[in-house]
N, C-alpha and C. Protein backbone atom coordinates (compact mmCIF):
# COMPACT_ATOMS: atom_id res chain seq x y z
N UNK A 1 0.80 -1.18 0.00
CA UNK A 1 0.00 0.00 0.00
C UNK A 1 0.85 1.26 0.00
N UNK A 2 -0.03 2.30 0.10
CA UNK A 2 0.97 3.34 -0.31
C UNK A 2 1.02 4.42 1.03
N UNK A 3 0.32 3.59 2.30
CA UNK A 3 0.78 4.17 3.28
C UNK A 3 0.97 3.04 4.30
N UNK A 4 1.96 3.61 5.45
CA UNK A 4 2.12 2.22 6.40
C UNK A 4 1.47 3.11 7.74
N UNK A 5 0.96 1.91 8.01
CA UNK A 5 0.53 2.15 9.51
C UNK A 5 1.32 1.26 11.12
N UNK A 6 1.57 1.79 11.51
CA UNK A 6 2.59 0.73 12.64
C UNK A 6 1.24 0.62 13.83
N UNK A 7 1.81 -0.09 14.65
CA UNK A 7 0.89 -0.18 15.82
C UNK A 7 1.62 -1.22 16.74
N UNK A 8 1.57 -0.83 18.09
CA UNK A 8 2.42 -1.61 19.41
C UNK A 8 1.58 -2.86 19.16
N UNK A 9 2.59 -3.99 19.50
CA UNK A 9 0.88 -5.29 19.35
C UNK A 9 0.41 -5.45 20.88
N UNK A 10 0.46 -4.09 21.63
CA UNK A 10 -0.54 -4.72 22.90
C UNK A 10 -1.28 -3.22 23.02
N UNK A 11 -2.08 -3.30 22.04
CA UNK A 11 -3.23 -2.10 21.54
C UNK A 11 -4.93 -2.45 21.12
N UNK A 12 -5.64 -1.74 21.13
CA UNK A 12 -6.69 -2.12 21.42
C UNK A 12 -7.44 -1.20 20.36
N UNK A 13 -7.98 -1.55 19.32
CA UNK A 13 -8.18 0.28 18.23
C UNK A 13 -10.02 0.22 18.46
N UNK A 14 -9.87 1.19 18.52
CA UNK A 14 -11.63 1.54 18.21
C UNK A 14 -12.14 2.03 16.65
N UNK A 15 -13.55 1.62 17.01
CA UNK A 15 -14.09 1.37 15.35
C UNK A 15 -13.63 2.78 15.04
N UNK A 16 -13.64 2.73 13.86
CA UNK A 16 -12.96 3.75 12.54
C UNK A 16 -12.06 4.51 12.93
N UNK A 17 -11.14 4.13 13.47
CA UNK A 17 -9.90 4.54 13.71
C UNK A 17 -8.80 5.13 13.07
N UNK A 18 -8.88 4.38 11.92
CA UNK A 18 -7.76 4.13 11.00
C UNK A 18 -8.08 4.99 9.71
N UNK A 19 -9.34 4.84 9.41
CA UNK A 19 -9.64 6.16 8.26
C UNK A 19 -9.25 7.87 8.24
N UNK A 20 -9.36 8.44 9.38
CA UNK A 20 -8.86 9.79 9.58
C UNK A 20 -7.55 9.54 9.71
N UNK A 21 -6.95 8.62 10.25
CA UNK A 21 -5.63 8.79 9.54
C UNK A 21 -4.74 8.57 8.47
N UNK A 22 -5.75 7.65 7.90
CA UNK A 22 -5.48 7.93 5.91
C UNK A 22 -5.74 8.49 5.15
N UNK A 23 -6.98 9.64 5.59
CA UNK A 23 -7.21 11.14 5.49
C UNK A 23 -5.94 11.83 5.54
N UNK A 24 -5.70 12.30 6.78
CA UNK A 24 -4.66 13.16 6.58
C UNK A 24 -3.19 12.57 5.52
N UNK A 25 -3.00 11.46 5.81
CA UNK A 25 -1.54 11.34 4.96
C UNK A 25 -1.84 11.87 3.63
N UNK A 26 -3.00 11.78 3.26
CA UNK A 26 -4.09 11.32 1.78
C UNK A 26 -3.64 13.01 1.81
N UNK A 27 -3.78 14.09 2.34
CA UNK A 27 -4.09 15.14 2.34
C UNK A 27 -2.45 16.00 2.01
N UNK A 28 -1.69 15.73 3.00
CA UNK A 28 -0.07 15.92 2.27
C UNK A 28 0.57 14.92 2.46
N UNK A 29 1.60 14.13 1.64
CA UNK A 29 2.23 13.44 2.45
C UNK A 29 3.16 13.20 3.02
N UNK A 30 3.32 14.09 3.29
CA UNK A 30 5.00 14.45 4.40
C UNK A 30 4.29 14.39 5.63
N UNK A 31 2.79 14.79 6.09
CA UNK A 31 2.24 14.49 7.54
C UNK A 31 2.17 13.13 7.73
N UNK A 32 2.83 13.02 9.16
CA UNK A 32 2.54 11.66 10.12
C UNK A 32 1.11 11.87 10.81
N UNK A 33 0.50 10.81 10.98
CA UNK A 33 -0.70 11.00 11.83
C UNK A 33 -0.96 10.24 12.83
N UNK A 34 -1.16 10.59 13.41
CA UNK A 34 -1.22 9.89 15.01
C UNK A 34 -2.42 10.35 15.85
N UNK A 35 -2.95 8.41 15.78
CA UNK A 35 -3.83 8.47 16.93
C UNK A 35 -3.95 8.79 18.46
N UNK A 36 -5.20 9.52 18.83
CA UNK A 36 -5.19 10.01 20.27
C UNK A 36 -5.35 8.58 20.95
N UNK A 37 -3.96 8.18 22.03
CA UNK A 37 -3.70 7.13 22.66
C UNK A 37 -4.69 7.13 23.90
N UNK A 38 -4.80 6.10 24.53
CA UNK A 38 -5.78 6.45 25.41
C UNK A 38 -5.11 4.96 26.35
N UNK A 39 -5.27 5.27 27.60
CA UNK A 39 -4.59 4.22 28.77
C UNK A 39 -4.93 3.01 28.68
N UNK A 40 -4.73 1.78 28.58
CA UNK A 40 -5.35 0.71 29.35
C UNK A 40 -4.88 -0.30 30.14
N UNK A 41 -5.44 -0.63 31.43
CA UNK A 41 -4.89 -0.78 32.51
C UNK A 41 -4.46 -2.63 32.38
N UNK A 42 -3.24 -2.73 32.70
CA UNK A 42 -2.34 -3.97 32.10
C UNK A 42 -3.04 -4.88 33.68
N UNK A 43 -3.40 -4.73 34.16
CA UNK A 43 -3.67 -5.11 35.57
C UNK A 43 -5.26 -5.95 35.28
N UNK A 44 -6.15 -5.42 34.46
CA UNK A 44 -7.76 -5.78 34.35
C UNK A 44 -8.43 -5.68 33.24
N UNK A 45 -7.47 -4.70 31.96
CA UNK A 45 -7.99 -4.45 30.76
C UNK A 45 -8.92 -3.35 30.86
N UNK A 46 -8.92 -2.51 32.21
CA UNK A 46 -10.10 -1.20 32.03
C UNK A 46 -9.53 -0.15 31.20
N UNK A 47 -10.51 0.79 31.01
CA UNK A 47 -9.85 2.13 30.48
C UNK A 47 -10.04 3.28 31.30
N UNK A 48 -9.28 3.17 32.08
CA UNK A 48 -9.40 4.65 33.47
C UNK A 48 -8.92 5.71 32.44
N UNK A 49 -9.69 7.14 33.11
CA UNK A 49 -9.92 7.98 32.35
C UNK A 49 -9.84 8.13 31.00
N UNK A 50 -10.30 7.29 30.06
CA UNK A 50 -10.83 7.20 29.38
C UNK A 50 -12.43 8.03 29.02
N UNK A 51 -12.31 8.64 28.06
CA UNK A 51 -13.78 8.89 26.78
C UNK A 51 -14.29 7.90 26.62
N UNK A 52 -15.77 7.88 26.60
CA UNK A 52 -16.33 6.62 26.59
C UNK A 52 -16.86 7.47 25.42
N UNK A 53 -16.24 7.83 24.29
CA UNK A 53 -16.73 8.12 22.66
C UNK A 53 -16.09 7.19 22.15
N UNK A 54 -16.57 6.43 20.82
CA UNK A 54 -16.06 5.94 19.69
C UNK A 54 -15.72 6.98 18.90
N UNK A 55 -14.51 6.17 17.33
CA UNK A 55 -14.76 7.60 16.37
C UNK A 55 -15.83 8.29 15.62
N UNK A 56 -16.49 7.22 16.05
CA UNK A 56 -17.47 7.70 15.07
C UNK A 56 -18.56 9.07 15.72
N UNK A 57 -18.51 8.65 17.17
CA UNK A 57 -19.19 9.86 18.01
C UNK A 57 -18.30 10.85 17.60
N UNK A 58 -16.81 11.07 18.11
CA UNK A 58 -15.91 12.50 18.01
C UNK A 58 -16.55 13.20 17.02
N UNK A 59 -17.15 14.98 17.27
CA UNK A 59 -17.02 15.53 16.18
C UNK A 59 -15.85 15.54 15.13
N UNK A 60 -15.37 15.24 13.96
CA UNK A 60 -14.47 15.33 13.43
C UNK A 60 -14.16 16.75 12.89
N UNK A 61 -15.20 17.84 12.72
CA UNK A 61 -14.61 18.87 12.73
C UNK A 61 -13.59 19.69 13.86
N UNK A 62 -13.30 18.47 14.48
CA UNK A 62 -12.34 19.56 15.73
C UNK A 62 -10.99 19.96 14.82
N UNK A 63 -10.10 20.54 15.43
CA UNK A 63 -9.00 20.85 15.15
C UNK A 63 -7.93 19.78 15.82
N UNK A 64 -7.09 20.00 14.22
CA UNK A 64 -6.19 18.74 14.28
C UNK A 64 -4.40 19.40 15.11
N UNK A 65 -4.25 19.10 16.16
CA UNK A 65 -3.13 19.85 16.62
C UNK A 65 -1.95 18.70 16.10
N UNK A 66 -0.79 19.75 16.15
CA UNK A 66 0.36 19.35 15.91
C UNK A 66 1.18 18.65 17.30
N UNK A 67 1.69 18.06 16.72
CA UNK A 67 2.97 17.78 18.33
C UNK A 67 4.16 17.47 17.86
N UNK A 68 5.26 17.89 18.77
CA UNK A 68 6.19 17.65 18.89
C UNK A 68 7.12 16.85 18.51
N UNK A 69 6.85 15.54 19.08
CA UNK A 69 6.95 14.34 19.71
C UNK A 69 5.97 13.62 19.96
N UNK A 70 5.97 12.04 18.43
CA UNK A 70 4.69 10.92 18.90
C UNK A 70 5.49 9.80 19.34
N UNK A 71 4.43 8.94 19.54
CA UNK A 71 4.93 7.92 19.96
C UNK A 71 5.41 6.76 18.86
N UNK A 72 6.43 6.11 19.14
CA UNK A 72 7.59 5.35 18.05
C UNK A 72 6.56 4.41 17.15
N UNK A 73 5.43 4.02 18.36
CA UNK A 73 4.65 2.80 17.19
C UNK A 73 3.34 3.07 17.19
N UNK A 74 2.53 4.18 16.84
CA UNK A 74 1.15 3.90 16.56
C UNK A 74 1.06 5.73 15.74
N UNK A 75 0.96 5.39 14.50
CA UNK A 75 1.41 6.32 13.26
C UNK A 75 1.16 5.87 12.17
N UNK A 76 0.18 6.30 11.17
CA UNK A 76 0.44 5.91 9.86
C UNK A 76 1.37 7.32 9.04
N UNK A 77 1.96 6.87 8.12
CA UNK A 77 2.92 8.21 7.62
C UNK A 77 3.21 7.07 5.87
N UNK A 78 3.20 8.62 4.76
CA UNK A 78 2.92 7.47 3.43
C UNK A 78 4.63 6.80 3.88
N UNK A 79 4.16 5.83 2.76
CA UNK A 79 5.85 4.84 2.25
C UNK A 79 6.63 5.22 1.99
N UNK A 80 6.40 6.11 0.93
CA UNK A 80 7.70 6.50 0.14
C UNK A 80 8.13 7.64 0.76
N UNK A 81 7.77 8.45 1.54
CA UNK A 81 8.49 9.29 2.51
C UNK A 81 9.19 8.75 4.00
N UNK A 82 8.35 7.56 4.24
CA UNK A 82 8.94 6.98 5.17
C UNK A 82 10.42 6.56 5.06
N UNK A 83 10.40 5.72 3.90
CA UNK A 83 11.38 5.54 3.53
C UNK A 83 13.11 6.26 2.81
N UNK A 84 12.12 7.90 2.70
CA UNK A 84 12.93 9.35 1.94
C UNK A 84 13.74 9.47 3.57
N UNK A 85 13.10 9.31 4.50
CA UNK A 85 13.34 9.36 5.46
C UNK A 85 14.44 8.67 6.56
N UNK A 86 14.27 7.78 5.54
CA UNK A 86 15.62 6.61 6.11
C UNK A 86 15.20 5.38 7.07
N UNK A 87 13.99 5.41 7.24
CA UNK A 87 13.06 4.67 7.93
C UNK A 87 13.91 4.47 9.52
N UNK A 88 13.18 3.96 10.40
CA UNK A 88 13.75 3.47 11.85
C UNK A 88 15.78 2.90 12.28
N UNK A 89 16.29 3.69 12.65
CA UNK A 89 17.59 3.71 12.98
C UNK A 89 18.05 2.34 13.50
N UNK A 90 18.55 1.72 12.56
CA UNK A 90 19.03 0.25 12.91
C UNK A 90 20.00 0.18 13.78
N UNK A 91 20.64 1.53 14.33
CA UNK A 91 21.40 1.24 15.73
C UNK A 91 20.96 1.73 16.59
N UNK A 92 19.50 1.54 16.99
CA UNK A 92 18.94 1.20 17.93
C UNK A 92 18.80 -0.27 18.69
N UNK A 93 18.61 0.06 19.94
CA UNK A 93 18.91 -1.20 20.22
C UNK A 93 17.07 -1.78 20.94
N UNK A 94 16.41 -2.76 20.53
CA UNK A 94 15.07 -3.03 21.21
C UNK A 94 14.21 -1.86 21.54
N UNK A 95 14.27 -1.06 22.63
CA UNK A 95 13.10 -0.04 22.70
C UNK A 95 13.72 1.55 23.31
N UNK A 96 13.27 2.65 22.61
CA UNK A 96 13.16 3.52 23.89
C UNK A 96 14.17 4.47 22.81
N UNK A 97 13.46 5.88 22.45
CA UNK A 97 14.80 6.71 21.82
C UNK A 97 13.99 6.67 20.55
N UNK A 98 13.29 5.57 19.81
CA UNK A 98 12.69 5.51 18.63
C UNK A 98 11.49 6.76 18.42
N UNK A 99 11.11 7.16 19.56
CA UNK A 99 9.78 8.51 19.29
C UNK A 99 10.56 9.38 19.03
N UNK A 100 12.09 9.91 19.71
CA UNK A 100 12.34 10.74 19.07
C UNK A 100 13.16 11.04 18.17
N UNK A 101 13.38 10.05 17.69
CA UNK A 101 14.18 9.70 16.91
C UNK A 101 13.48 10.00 15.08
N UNK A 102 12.41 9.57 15.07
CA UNK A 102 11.73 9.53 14.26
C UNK A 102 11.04 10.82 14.35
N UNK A 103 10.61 11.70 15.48
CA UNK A 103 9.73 12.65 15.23
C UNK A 103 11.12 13.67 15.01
N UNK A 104 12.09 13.53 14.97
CA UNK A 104 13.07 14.58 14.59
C UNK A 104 13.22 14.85 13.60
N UNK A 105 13.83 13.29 12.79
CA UNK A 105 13.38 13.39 11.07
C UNK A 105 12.26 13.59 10.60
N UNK A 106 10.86 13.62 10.91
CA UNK A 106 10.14 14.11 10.20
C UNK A 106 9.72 15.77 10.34
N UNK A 107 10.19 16.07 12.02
CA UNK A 107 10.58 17.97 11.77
C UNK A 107 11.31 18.13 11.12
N UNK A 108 12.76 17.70 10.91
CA UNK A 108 13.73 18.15 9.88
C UNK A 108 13.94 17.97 8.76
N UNK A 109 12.91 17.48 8.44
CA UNK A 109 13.08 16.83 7.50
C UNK A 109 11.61 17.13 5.94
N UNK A 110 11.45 18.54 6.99
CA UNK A 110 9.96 19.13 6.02
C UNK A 110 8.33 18.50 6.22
N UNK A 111 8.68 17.42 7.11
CA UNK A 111 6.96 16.98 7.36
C UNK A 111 6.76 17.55 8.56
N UNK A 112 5.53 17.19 9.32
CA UNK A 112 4.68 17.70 10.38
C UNK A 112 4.02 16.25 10.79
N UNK A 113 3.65 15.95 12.40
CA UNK A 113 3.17 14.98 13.02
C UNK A 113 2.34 15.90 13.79
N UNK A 114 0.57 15.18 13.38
CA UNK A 114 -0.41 15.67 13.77
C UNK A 114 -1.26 14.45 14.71
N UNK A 115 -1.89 14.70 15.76
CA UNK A 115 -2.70 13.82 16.59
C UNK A 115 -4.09 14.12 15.96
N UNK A 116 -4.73 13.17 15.80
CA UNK A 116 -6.18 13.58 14.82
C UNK A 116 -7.23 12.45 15.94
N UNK A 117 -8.02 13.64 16.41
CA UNK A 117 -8.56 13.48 17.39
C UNK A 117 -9.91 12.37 17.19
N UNK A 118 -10.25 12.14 15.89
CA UNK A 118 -11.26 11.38 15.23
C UNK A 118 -10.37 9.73 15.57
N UNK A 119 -9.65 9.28 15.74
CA UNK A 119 -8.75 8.23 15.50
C UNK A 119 -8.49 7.99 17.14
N UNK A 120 -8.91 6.72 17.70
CA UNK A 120 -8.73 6.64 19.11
C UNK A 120 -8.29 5.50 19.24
N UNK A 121 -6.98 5.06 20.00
CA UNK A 121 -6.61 3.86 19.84
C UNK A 121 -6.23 3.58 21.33
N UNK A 122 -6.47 2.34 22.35
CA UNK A 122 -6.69 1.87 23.43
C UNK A 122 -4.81 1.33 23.59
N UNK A 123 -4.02 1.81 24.46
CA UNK A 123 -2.43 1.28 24.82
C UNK A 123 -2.65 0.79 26.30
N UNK A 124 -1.86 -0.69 26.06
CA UNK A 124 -1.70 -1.20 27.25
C UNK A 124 -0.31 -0.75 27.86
N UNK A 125 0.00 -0.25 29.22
CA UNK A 125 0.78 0.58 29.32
C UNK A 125 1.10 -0.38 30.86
N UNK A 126 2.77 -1.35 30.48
CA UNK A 126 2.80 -2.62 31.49
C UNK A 126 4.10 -1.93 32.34
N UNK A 127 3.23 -2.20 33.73
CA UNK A 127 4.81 -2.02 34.88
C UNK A 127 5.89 -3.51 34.56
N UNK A 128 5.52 -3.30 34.02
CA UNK A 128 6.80 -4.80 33.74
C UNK A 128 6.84 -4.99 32.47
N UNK A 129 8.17 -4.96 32.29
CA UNK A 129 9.00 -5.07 30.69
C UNK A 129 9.19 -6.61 30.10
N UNK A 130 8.42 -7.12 29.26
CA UNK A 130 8.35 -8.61 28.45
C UNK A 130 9.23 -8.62 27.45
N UNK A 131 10.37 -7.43 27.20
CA UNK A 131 11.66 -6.83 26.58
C UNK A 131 13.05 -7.48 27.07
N UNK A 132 14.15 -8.07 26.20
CA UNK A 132 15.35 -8.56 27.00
C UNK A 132 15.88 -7.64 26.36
N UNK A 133 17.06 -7.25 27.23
CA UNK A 133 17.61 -5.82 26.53
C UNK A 133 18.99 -6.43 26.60
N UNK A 134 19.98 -5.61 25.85
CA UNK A 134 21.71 -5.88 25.59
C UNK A 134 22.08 -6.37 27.22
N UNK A 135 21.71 -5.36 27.85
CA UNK A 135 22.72 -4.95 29.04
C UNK A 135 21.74 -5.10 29.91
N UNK A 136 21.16 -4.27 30.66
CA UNK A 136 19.89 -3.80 31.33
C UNK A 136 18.56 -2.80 30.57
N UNK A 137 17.76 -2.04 31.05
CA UNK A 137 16.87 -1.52 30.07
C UNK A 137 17.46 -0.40 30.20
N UNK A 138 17.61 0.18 31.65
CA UNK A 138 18.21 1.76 31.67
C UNK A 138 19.88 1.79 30.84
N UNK A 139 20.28 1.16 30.74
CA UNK A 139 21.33 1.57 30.11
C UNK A 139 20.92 1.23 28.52
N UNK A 140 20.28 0.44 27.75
CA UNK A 140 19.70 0.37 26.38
C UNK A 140 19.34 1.85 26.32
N UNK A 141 18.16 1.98 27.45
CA UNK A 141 17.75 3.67 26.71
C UNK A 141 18.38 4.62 26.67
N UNK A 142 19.66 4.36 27.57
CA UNK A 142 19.98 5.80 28.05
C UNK A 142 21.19 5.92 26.64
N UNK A 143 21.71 4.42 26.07
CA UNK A 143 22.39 4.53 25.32
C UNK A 143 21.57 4.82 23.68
N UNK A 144 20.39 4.44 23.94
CA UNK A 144 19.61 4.68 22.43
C UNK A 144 19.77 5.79 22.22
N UNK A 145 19.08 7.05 23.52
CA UNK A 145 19.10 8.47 23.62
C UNK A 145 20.17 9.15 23.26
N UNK A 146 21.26 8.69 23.81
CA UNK A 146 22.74 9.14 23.71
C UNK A 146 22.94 9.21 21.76
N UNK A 147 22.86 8.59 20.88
CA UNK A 147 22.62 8.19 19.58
C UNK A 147 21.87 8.75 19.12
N UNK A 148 20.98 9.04 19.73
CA UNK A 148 19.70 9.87 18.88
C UNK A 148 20.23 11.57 18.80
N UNK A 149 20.45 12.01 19.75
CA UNK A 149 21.24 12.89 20.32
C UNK A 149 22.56 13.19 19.75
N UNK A 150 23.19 12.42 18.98
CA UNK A 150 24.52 12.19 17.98
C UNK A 150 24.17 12.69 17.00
N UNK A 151 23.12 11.37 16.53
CA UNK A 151 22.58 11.26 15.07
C UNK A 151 21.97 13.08 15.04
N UNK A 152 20.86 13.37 15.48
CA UNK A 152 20.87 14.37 15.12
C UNK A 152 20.93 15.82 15.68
């Protein structure tokens, strides 16, 4: 296809999720789009503070804000810029450094990463890491960061 969509595999998407954000890529495609993440509790599967809207309730005329900084895996952004882009930094090591890593190149790189509030996707968010890392985890990240921080 001619856009990729990533997604953490311990996510949960709500109905029509995924269309407003093939809208926007559809619209320029140097924008990343990113769904509004929403908690879910690794302990019971609830959604504390959580919207109890689907997308399909959200007015979609809201306004689409920009950010900064998204998160490394739940983004659709087209292919062939992904890839203009140099796609995900293979000296990374497992996790952690990849959000900003990626939202740097696409500031510097002439695109824009927008949260599109129509698009709601459920993250399980675990006190405990199912991740084996090089070394330990704090030193993986602190060394991913360190690299990212090089690189650009």
């Amino acid at each position: 296809g001619a856009v990729l969509t990533f997604l953490d595999s311990h996510v949960e998407c709500n109905v029509g999720w995924l269309e407003p954000l093939l809208e926007r890529v559809r619209l320029r495609p140097t924008k990343v789009a990113c769904p509004v993440i929403e908690v879910i509790s690794d302990k019971d599967m609830s959604h504390p503070n959580t919207l109890s809207v689907t997308a399909t309730d959200t007015p979609c005329g809201l306004s689409v804000p920009r950010c900064p900084v998204m998160a490394g895996g739940l983004f659709s952004i087209d292919k062939k810029y992904f890839f203009e882009l140099g796609t995900y930094d293979p000296g990374l090591d497992v996790w952690g450094g990849e959000n900003m890593e990626i939202s740097f190149k696409v500031w510097m790189c002439g695109g824009e990463i927008e949260i599109v509030p129509c698009s709601r996707v459920g993250h399980i968010f675990r006190n405990d890491n199912p991740y084996s890392f090089p070394k330990d985890r704090v030193k993986t990240v602190e060394r991913n960061l360190a690299r990212v921080a090089e690189v650009w």
